[in-house]
C-alpha atoms as a PDB file:
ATOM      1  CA  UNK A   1     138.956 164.372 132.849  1.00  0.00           C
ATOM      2  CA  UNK A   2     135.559 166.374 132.171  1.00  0.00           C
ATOM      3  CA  UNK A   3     133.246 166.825 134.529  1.00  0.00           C
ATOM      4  CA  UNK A   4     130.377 164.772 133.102  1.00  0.00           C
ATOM      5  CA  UNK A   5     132.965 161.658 133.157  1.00  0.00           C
ATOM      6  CA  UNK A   6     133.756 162.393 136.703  1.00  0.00           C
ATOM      7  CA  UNK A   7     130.243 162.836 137.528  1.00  0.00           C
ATOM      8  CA  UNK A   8     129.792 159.161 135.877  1.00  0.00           C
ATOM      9  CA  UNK A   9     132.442 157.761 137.930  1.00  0.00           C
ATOM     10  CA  UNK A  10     131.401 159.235 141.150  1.00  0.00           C
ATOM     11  CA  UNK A  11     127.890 157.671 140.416  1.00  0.00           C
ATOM     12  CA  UNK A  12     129.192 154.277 139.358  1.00  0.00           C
ATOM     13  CA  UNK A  13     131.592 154.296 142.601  1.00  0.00           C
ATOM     14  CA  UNK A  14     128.505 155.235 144.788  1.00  0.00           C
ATOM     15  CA  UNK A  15     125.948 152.816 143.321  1.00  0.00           C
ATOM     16  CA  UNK A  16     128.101 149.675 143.700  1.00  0.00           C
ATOM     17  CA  UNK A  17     128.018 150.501 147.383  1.00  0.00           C
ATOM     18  CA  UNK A  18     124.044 151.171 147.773  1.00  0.00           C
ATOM     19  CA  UNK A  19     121.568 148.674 146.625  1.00  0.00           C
ATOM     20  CA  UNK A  20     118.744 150.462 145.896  1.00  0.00           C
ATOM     21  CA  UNK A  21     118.893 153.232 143.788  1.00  0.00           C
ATOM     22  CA  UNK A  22     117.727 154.580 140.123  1.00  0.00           C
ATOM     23  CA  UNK A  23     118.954 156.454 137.680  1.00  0.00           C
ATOM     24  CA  UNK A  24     116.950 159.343 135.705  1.00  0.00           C
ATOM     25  CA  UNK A  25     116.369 162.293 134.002  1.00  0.00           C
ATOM     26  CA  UNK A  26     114.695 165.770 134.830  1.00  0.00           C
ATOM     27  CA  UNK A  27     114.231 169.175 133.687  1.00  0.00           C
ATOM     28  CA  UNK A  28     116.542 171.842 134.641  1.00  0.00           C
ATOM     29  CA  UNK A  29     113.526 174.747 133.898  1.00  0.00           C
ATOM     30  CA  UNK A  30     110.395 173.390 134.807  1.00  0.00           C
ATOM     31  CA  UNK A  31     109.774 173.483 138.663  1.00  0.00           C
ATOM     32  CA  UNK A  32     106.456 171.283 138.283  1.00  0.00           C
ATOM     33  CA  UNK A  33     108.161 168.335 135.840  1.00  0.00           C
ATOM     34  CA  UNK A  34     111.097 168.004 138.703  1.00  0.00           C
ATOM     35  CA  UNK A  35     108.924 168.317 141.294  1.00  0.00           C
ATOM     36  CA  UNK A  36     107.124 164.998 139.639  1.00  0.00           C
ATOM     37  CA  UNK A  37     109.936 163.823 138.860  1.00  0.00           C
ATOM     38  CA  UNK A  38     111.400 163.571 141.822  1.00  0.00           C
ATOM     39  CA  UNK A  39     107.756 162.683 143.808  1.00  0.00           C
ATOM     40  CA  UNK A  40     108.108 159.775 141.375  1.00  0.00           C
ATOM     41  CA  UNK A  41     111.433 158.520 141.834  1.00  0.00           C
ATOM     42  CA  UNK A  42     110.503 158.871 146.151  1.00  0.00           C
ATOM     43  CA  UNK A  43     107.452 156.538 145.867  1.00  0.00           C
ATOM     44  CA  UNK A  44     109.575 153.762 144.268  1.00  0.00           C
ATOM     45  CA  UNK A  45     111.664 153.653 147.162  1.00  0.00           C
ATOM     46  CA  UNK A  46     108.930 153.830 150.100  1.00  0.00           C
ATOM     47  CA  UNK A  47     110.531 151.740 152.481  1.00  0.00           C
ATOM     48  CA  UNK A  48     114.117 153.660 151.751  1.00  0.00           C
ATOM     49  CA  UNK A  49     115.871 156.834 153.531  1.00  0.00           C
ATOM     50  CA  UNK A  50     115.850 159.065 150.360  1.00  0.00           C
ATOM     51  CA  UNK A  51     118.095 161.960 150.186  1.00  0.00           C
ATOM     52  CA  UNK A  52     118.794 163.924 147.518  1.00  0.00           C
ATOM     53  CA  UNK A  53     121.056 166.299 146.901  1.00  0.00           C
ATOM     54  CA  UNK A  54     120.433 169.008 144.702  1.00  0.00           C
ATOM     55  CA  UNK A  55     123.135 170.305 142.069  1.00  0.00           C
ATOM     56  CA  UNK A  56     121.342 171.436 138.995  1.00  0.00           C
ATOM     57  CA  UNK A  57     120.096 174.600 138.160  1.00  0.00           C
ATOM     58  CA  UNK A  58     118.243 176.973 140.125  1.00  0.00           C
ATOM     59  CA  UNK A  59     114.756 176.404 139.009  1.00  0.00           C
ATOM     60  CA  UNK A  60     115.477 172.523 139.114  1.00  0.00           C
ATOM     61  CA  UNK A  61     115.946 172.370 143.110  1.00  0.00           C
ATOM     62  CA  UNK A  62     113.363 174.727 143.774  1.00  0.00           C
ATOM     63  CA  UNK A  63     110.992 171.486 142.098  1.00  0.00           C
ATOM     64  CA  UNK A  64     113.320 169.127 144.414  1.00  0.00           C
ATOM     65  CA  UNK A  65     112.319 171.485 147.449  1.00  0.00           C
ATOM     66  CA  UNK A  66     108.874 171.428 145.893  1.00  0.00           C
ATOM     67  CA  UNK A  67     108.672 167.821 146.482  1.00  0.00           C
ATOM     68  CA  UNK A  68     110.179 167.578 150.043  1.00  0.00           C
ATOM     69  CA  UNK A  69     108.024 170.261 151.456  1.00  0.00           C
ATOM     70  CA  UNK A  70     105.189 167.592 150.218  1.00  0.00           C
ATOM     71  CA  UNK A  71     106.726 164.576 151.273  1.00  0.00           C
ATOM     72  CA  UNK A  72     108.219 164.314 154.745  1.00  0.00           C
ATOM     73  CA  UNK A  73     109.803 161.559 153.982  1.00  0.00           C
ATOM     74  CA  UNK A  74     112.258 163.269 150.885  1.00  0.00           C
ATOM     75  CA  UNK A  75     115.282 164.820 153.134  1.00  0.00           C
ATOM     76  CA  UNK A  76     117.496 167.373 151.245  1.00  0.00           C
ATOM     77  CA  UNK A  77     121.301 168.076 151.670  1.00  0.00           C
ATOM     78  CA  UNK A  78     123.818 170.202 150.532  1.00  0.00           C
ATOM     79  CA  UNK A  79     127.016 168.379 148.657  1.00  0.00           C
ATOM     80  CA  UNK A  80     129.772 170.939 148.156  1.00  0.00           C
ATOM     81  CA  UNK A  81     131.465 170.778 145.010  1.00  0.00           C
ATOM     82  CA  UNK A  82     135.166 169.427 145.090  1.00  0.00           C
ATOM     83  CA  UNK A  83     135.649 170.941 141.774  1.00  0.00           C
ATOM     84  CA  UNK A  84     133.697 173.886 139.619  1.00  0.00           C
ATOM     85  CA  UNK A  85     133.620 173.726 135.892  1.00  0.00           C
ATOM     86  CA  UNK A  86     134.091 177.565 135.466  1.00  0.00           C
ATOM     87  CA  UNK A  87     134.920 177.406 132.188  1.00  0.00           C
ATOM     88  CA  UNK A  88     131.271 175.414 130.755  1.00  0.00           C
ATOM     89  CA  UNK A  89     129.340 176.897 133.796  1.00  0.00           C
ATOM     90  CA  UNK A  90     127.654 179.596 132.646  1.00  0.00           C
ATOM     91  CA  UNK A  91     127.549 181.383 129.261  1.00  0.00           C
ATOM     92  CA  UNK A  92     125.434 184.855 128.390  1.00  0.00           C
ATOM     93  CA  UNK A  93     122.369 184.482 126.181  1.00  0.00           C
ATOM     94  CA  UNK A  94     119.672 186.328 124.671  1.00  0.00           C
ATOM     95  CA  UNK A  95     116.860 184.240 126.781  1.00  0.00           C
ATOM     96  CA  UNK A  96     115.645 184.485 130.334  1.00  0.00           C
ATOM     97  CA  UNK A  97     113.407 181.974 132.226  1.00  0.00           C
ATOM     98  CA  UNK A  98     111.163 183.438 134.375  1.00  0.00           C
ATOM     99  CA  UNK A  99     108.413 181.475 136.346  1.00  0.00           C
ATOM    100  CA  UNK A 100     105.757 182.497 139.189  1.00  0.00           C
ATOM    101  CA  UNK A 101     105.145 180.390 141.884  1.00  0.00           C
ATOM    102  CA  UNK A 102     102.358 180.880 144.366  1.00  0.00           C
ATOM    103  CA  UNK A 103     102.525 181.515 147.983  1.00  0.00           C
ATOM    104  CA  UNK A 104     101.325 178.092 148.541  1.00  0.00           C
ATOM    105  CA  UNK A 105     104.201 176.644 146.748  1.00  0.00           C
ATOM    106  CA  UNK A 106     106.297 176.893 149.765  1.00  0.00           C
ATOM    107  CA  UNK A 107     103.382 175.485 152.215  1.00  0.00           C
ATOM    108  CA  UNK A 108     104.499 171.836 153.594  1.00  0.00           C
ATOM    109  CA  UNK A 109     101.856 169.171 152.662  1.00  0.00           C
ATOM    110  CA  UNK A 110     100.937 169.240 156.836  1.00  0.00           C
ATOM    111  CA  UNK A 111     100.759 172.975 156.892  1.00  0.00           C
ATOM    112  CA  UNK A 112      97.048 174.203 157.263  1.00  0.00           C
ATOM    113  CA  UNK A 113      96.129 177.117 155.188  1.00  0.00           C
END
């Protein structure tokens, strides 16, 4: 079975067990968009526990940490993988994503200064 269809199935397994929960998309290169992304999906849920669990790309969960330094109320975890897909992971190209963050970036909506 591919990993996307497992992915589904996990998902489908999981959310007929939880009754509040959404499904959505995000970017896996734009901090800011999955920072709002996931600010959004948090404020539908305000009287929920939300914890996500980041397992995208690298510039994706630095906009989930984004988002749970600003709201105390996002909790983050780590999920270990039970499987890797080594062979679609990771190919070479001839493109690199950079992006600068400022210091403040990393400053917790209660941190002064």
């Amino acid at each position: 079975m591919q990993h996307e269809q497992l992915n589904r199935l996990a998902f489908k397994r999981l959310a007929s067990k939880v009754s509040k929960y959404n499904e959505f998309e995000f970017s896996c290169v734009d901090v800011s968009a999955v920072e709002s992304a996931i600010s959004v999906q948090a404020a539908l849920f305000p009287d929920c526990n939300v914890v996500i669990a980041p397992m995208n790309s690298k510039l994706s969960t630095v906009g989930v940490a984004g988002a749970a330094f600003r709201n105390d109320n996002i909790q983050l975890c780590y999920a270990g993988a039970s499987q890797y897909n080594t062979e679609g992971y990771s190919r070479p190209g001839n493109k690199c994503i950079l992006t600068a963050l400022p210091p403040e970036y990393w400053r917790s909506a209660n941190t002064a200064g």
